[in-house]
PDB file of N, CA and C in Angstrom:
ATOM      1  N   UNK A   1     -55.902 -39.957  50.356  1.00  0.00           N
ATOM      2  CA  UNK A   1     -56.839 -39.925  49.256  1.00  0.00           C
ATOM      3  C   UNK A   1     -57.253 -38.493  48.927  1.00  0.00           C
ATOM      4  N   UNK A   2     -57.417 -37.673  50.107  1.00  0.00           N
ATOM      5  CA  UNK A   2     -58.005 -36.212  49.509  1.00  0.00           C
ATOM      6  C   UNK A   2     -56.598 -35.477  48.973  1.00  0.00           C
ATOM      7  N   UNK A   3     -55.665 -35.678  49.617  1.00  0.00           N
ATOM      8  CA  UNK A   3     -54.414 -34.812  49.005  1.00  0.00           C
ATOM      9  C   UNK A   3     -54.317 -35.375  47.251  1.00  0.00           C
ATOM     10  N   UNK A   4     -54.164 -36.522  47.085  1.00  0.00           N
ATOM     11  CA  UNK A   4     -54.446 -37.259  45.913  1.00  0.00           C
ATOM     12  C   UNK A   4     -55.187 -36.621  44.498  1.00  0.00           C
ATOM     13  N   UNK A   5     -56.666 -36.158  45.349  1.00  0.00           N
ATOM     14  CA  UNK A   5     -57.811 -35.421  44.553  1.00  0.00           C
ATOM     15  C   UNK A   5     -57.302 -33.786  44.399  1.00  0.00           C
ATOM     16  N   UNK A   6     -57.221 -33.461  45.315  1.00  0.00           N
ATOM     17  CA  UNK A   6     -56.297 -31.850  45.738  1.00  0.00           C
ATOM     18  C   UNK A   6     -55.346 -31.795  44.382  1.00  0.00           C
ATOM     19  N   UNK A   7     -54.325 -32.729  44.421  1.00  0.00           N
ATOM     20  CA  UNK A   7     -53.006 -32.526  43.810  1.00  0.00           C
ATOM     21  C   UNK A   7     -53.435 -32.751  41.921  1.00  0.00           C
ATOM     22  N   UNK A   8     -54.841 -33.683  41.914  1.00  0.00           N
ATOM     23  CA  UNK A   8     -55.128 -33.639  40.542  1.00  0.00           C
ATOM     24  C   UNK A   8     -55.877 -33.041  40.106  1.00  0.00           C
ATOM     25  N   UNK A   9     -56.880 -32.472  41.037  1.00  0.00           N
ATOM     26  CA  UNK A   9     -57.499 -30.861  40.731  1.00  0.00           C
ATOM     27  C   UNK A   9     -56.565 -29.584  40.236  1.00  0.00           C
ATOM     28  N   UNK A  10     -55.510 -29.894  41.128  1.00  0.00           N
ATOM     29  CA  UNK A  10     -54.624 -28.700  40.257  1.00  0.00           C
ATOM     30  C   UNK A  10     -54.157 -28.517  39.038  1.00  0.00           C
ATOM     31  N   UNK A  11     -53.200 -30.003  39.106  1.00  0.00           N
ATOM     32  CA  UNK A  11     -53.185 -30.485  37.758  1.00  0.00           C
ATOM     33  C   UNK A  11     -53.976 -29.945  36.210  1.00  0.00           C
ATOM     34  N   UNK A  12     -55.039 -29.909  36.685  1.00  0.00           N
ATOM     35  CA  UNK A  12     -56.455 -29.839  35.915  1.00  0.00           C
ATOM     36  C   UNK A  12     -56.397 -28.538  35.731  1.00  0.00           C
ATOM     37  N   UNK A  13     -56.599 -27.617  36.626  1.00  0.00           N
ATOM     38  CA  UNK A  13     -56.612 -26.548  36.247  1.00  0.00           C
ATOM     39  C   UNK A  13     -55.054 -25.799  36.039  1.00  0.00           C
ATOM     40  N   UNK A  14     -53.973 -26.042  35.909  1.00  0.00           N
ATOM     41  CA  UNK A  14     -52.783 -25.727  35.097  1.00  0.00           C
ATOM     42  C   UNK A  14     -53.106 -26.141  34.320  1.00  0.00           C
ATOM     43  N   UNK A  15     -53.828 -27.101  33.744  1.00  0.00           N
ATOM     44  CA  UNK A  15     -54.220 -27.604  31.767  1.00  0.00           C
ATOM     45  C   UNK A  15     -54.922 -26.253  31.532  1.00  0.00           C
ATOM     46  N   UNK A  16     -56.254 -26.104  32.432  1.00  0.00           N
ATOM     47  CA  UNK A  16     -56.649 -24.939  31.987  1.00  0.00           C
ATOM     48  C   UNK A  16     -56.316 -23.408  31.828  1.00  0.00           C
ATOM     49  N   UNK A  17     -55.545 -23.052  32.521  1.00  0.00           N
ATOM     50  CA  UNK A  17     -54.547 -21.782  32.336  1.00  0.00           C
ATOM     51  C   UNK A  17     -53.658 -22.269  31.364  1.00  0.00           C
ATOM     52  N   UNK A  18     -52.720 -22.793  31.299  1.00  0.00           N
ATOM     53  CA  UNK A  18     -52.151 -22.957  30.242  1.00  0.00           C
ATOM     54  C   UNK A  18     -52.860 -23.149  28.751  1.00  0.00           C
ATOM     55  N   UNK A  19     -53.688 -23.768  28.968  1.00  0.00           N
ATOM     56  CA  UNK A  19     -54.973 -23.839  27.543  1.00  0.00           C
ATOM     57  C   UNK A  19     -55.258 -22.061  27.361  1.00  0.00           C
ATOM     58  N   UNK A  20     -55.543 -21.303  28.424  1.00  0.00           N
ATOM     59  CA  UNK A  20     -56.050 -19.878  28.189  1.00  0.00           C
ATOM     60  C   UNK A  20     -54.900 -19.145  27.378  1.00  0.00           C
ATOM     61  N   UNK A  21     -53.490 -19.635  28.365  1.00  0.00           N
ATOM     62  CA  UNK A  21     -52.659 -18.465  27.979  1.00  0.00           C
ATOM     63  C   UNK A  21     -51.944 -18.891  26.732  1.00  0.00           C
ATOM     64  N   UNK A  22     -51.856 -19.863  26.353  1.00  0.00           N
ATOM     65  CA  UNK A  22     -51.020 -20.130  25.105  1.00  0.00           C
ATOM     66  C   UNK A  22     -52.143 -20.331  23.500  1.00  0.00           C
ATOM     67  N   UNK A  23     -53.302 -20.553  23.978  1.00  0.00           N
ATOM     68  CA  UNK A  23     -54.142 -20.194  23.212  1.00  0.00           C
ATOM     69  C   UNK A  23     -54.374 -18.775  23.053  1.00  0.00           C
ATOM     70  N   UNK A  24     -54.632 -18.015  23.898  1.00  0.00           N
ATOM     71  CA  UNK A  24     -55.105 -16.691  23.660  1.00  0.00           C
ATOM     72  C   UNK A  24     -53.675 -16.239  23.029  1.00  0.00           C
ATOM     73  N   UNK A  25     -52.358 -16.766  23.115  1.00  0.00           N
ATOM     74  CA  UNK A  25     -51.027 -16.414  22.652  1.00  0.00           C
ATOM     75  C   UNK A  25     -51.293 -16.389  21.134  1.00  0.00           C
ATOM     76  N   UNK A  26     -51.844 -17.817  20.634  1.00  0.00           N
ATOM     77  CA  UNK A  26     -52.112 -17.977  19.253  1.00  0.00           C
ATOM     78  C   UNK A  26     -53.238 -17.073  18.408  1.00  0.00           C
ATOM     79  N   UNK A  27     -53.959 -16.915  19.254  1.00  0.00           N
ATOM     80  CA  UNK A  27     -55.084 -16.216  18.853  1.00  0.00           C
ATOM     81  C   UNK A  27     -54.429 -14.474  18.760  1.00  0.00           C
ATOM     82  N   UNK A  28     -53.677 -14.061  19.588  1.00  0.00           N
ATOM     83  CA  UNK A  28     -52.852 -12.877  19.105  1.00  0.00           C
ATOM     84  C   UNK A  28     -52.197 -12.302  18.456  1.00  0.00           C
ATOM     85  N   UNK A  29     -51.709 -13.718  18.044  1.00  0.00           N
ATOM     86  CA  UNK A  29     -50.759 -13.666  17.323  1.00  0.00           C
ATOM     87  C   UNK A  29     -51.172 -13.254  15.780  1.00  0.00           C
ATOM     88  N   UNK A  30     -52.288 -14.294  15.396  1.00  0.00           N
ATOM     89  CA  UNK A  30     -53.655 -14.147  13.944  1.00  0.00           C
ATOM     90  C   UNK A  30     -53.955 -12.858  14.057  1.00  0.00           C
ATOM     91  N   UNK A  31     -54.561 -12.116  15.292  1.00  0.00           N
ATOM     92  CA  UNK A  31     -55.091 -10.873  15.352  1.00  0.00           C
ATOM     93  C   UNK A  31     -54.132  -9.894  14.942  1.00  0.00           C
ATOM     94  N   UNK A  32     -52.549  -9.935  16.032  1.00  0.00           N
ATOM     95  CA  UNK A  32     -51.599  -8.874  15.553  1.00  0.00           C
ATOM     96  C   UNK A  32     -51.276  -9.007  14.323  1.00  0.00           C
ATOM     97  N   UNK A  33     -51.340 -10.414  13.846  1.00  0.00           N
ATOM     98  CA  UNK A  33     -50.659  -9.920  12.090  1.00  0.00           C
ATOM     99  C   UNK A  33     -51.645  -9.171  10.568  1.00  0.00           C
ATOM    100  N   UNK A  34     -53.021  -9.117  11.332  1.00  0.00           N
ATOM    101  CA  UNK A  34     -53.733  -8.873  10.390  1.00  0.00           C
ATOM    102  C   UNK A  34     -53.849  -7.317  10.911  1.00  0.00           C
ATOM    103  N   UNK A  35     -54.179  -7.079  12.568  1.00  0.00           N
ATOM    104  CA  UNK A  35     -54.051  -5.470  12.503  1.00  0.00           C
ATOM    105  C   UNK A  35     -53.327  -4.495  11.883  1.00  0.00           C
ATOM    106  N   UNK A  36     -53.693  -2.939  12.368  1.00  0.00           N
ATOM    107  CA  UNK A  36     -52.772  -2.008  11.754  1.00  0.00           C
ATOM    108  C   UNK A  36     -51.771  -1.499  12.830  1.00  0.00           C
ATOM    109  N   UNK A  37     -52.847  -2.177  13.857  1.00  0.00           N
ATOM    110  CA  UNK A  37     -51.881  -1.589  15.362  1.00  0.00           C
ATOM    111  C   UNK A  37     -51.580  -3.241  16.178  1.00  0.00           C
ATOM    112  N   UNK A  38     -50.618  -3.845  15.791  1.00  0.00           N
ATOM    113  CA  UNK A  38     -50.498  -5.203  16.398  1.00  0.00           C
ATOM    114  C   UNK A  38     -50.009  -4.984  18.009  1.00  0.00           C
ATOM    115  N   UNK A  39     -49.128  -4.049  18.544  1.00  0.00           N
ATOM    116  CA  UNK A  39     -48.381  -3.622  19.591  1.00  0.00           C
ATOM    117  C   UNK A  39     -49.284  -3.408  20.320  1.00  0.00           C
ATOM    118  N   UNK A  40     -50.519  -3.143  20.102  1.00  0.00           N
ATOM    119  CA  UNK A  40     -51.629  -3.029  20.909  1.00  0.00           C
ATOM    120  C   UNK A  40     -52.747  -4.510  21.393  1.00  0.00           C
ATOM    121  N   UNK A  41     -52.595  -5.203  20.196  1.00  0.00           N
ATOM    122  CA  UNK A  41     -53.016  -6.482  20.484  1.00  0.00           C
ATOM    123  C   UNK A  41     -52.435  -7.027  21.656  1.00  0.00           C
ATOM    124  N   UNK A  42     -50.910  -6.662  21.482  1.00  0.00           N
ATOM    125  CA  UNK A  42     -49.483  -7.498  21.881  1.00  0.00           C
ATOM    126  C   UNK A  42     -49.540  -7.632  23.195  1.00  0.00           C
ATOM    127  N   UNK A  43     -49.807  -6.364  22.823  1.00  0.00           N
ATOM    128  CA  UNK A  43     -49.299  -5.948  24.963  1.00  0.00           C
ATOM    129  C   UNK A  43     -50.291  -6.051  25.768  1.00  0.00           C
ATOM    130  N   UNK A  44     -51.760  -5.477  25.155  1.00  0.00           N
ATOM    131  CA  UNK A  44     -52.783  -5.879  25.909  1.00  0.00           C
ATOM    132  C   UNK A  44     -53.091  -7.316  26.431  1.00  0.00           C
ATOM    133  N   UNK A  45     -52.586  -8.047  24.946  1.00  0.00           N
ATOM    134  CA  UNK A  45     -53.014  -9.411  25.534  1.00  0.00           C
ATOM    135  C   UNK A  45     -52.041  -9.839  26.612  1.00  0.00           C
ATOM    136  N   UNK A  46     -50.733  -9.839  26.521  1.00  0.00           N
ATOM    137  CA  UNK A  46     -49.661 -10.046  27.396  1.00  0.00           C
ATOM    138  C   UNK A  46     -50.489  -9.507  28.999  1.00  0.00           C
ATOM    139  N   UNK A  47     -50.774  -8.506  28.796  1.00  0.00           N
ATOM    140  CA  UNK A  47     -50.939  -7.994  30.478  1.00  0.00           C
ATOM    141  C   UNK A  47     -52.457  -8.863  30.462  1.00  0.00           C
ATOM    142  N   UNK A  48     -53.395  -9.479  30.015  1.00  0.00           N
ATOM    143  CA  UNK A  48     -54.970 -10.424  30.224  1.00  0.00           C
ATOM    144  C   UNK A  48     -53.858 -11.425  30.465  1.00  0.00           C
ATOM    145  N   UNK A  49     -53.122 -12.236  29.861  1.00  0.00           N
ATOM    146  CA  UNK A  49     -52.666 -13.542  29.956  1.00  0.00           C
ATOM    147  C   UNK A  49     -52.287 -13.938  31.155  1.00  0.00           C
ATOM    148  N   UNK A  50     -50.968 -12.686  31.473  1.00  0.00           N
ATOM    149  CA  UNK A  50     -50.347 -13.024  32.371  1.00  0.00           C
ATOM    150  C   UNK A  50     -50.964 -12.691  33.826  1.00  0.00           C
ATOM    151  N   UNK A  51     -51.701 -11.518  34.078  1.00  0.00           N
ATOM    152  CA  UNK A  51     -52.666 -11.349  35.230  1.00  0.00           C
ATOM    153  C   UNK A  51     -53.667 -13.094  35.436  1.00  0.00           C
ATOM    154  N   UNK A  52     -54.034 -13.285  34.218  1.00  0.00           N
ATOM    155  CA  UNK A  52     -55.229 -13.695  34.338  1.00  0.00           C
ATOM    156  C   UNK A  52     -54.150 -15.307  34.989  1.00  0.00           C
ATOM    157  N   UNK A  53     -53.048 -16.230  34.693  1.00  0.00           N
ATOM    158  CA  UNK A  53     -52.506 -16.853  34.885  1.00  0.00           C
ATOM    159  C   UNK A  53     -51.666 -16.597  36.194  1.00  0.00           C
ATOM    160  N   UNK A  54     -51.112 -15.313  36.214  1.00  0.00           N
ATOM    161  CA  UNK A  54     -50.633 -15.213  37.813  1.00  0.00           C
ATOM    162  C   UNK A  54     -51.573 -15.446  39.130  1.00  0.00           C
ATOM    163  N   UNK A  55     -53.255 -14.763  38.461  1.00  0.00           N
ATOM    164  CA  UNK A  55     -53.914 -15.398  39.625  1.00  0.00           C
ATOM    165  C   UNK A  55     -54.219 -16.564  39.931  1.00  0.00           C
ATOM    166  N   UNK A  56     -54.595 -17.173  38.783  1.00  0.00           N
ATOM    167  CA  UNK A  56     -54.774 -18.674  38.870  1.00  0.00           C
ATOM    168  C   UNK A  56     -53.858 -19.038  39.252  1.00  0.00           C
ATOM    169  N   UNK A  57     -52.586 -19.209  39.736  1.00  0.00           N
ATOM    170  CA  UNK A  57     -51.511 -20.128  40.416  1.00  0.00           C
ATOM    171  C   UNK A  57     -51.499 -19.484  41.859  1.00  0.00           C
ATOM    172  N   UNK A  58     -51.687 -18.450  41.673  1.00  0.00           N
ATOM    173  CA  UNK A  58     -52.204 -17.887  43.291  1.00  0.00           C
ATOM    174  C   UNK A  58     -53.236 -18.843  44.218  1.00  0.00           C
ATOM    175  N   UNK A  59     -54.281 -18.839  43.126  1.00  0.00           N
ATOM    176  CA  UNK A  59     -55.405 -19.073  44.065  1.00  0.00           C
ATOM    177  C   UNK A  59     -55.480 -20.838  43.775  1.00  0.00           C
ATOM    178  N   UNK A  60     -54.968 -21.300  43.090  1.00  0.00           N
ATOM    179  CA  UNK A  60     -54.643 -22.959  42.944  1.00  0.00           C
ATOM    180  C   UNK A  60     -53.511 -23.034  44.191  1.00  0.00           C
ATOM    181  N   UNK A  61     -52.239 -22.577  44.111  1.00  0.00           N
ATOM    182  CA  UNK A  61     -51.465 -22.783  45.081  1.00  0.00           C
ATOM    183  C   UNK A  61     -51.843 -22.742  46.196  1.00  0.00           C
ATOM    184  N   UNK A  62     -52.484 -21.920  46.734  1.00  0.00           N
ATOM    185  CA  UNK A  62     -52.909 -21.937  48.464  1.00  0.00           C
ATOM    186  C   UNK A  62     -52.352 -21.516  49.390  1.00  0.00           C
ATOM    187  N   UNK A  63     -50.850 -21.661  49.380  1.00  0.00           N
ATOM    188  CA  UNK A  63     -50.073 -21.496  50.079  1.00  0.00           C
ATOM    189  C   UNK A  63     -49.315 -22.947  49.962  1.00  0.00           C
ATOM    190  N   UNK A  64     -49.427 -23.968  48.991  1.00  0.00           N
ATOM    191  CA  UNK A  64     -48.943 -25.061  49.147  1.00  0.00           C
ATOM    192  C   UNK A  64     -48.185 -25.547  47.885  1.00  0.00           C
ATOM    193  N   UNK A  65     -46.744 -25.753  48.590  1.00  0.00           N
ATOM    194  CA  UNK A  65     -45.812 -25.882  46.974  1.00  0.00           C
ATOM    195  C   UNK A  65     -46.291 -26.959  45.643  1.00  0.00           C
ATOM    196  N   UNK A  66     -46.609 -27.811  46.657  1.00  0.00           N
ATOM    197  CA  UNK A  66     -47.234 -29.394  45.958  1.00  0.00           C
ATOM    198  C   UNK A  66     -47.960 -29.190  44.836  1.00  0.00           C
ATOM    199  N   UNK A  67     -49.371 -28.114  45.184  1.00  0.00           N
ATOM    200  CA  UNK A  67     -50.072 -27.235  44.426  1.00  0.00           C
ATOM    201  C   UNK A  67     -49.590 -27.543  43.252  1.00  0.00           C
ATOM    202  N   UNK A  68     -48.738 -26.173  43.856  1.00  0.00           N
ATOM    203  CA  UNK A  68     -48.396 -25.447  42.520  1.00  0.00           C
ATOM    204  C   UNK A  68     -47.457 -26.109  41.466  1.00  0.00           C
ATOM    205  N   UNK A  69     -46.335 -26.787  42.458  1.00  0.00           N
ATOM    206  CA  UNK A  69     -46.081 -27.853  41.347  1.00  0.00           C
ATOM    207  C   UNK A  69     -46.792 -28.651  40.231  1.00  0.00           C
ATOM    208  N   UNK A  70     -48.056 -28.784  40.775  1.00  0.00           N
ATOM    209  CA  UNK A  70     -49.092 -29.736  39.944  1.00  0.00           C
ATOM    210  C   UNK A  70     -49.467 -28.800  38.942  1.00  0.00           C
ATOM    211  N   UNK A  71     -49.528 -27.645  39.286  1.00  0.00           N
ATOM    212  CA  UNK A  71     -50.595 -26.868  38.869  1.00  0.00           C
ATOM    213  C   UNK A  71     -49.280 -26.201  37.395  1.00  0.00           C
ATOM    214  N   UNK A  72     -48.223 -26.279  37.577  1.00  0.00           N
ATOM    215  CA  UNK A  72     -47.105 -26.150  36.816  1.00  0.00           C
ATOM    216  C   UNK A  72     -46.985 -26.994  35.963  1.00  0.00           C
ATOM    217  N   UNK A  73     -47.091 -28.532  36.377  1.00  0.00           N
ATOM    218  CA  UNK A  73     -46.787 -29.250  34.968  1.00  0.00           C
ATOM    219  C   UNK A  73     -48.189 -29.485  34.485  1.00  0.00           C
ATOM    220  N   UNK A  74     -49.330 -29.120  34.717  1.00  0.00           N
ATOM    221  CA  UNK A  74     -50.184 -29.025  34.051  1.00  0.00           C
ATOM    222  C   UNK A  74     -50.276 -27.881  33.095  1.00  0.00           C
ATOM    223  N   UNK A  75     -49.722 -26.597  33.037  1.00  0.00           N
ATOM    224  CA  UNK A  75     -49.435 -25.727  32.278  1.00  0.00           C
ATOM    225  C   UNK A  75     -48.647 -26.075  31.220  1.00  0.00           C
ATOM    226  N   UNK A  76     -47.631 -26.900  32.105  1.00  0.00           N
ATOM    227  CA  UNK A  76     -46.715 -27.244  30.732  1.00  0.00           C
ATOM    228  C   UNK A  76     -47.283 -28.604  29.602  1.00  0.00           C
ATOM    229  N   UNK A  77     -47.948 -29.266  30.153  1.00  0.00           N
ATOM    230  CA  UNK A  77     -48.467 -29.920  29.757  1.00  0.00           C
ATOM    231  C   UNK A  77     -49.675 -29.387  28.341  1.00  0.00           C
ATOM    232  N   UNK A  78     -50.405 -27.955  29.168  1.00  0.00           N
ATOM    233  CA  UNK A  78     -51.071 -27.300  28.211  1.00  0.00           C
ATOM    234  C   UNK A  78     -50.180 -26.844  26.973  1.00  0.00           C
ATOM    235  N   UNK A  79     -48.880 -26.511  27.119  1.00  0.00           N
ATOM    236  CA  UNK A  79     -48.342 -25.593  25.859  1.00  0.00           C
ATOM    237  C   UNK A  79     -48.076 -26.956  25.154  1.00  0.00           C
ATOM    238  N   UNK A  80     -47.956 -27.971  25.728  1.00  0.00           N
ATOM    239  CA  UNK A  80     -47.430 -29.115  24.652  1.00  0.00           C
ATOM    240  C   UNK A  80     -49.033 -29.649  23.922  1.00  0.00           C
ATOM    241  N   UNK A  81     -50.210 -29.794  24.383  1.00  0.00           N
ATOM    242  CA  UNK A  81     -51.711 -29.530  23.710  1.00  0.00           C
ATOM    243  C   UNK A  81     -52.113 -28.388  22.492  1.00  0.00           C
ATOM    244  N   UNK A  82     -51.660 -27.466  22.973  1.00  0.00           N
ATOM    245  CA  UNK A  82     -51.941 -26.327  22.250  1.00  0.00           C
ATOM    246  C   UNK A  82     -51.027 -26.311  21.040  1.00  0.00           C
ATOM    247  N   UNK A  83     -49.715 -26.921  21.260  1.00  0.00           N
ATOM    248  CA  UNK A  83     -48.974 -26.362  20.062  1.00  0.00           C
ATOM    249  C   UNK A  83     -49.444 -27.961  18.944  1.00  0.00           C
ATOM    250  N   UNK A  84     -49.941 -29.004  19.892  1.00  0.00           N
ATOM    251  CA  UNK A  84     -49.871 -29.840  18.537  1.00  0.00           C
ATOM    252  C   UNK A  84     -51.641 -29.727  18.154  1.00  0.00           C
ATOM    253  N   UNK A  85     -52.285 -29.242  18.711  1.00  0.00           N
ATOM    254  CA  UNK A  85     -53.772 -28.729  17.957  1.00  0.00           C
ATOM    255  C   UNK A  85     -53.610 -27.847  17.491  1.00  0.00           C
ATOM    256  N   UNK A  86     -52.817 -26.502  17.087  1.00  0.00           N
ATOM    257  CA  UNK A  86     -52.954 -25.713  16.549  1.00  0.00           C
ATOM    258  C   UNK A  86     -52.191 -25.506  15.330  1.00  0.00           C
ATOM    259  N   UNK A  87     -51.052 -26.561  14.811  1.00  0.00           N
ATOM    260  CA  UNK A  87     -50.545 -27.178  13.844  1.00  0.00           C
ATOM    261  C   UNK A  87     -48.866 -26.596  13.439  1.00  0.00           C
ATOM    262  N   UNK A  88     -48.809 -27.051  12.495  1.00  0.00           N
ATOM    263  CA  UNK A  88     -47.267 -26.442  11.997  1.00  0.00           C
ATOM    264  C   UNK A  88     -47.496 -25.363  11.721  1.00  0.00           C
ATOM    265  N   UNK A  89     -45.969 -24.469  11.364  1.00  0.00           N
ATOM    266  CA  UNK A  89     -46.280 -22.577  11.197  1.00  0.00           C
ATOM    267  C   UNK A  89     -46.678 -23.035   9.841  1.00  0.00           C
ATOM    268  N   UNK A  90     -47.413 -22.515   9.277  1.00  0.00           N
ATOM    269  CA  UNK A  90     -47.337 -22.255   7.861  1.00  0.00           C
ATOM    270  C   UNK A  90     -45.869 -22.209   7.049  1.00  0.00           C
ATOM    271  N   UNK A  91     -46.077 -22.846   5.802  1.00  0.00           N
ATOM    272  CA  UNK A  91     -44.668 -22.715   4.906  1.00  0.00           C
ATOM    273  C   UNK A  91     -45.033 -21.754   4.085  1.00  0.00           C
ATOM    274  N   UNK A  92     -43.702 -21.453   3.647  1.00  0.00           N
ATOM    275  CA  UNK A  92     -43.734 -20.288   2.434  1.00  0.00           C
ATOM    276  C   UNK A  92     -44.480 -21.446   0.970  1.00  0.00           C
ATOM    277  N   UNK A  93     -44.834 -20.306  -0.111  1.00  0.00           N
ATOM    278  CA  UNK A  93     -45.164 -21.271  -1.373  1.00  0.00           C
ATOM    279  C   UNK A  93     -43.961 -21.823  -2.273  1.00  0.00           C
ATOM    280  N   UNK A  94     -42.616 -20.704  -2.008  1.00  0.00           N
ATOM    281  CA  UNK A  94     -41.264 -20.687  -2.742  1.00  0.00           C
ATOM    282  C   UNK A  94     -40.395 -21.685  -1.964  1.00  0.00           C
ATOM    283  N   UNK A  95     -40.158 -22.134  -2.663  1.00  0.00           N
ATOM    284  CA  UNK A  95     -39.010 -23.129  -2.478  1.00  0.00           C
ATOM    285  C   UNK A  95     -37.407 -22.531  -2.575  1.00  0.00           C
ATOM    286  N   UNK A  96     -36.486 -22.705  -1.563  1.00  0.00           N
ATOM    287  CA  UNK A  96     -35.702 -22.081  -1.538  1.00  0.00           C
ATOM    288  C   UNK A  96     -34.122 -22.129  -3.079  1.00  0.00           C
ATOM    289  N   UNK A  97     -34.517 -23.438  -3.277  1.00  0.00           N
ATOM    290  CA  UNK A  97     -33.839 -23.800  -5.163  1.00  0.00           C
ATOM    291  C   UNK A  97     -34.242 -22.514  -5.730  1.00  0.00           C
ATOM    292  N   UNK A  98     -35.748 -22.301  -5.965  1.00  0.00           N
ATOM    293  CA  UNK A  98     -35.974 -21.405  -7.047  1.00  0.00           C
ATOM    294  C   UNK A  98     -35.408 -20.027  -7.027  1.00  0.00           C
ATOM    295  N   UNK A  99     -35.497 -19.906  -5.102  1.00  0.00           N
ATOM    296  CA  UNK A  99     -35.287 -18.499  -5.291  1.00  0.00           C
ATOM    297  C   UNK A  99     -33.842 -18.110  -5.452  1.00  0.00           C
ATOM    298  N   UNK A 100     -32.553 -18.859  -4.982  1.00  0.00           N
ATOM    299  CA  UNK A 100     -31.376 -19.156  -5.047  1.00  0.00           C
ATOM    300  C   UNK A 100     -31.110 -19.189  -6.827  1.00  0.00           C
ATOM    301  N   UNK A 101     -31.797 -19.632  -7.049  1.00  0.00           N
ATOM    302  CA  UNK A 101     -31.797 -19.737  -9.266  1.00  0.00           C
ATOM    303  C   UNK A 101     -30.984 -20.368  -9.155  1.00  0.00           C
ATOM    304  N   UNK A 102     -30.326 -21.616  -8.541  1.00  0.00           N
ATOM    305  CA  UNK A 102     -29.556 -23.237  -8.812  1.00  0.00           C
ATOM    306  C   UNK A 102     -30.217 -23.636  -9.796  1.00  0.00           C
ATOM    307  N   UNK A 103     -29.564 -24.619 -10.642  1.00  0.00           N
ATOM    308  CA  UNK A 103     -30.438 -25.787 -11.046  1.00  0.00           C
ATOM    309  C   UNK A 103     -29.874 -26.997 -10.048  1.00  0.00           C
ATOM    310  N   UNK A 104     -31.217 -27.552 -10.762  1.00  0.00           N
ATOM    311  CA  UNK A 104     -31.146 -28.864  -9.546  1.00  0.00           C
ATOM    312  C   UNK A 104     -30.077 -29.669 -10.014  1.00  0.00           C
TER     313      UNK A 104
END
């Protein structure tokens, strides 16, 4: 029963790292395209994400694979959350007919 609780605590928190890092991904992404210096957004955020996610599987894992396994498909679990709350890419307004000058 406690390994049980253990293994879905991790779980839990791979939702939450993965919620940090693929969110804060999206959120960089808005920021780099509106900056003048995006490469700076880029990379900074890259080195918060990934520190901030390498420790968390550190200190979730324990020393125990099971962990981290859990603690893994809960991450993955997060990028599959994040990408359907945060929606489709945006479309262009042009339609590719018009710009081609076919008629239909």
């Amino acid at each position: 029963m406690n390994e049980a609780v253990t293994l879905a605590l991790a779980g839990v928190a791979g939702v939450c790292l993965g919620v940090l890092f693929y969110g804060g991904l999206w959120w960089t992404v808005r920021q780099g395209a509106l900056s003048s210096r995006p490469a700076f957004w880029f990379f900074g955020s890259l080195l918060v994400r990934m520190g901030t996610v390498l420790t968390g599987f550190h200190l979730v894992g324990g020393g125990h694979w099971e962990r981290l396994v859990a603690c893994l498909l809960g991450f993955a679990l997060a990028r599959y959350l994040v990408t359907r709350l945060t929606g489709p890419p945006v479309q262009p307004n042009c339609s590719s007919e018009r710009v081609a000058g076919h008629a239909p």
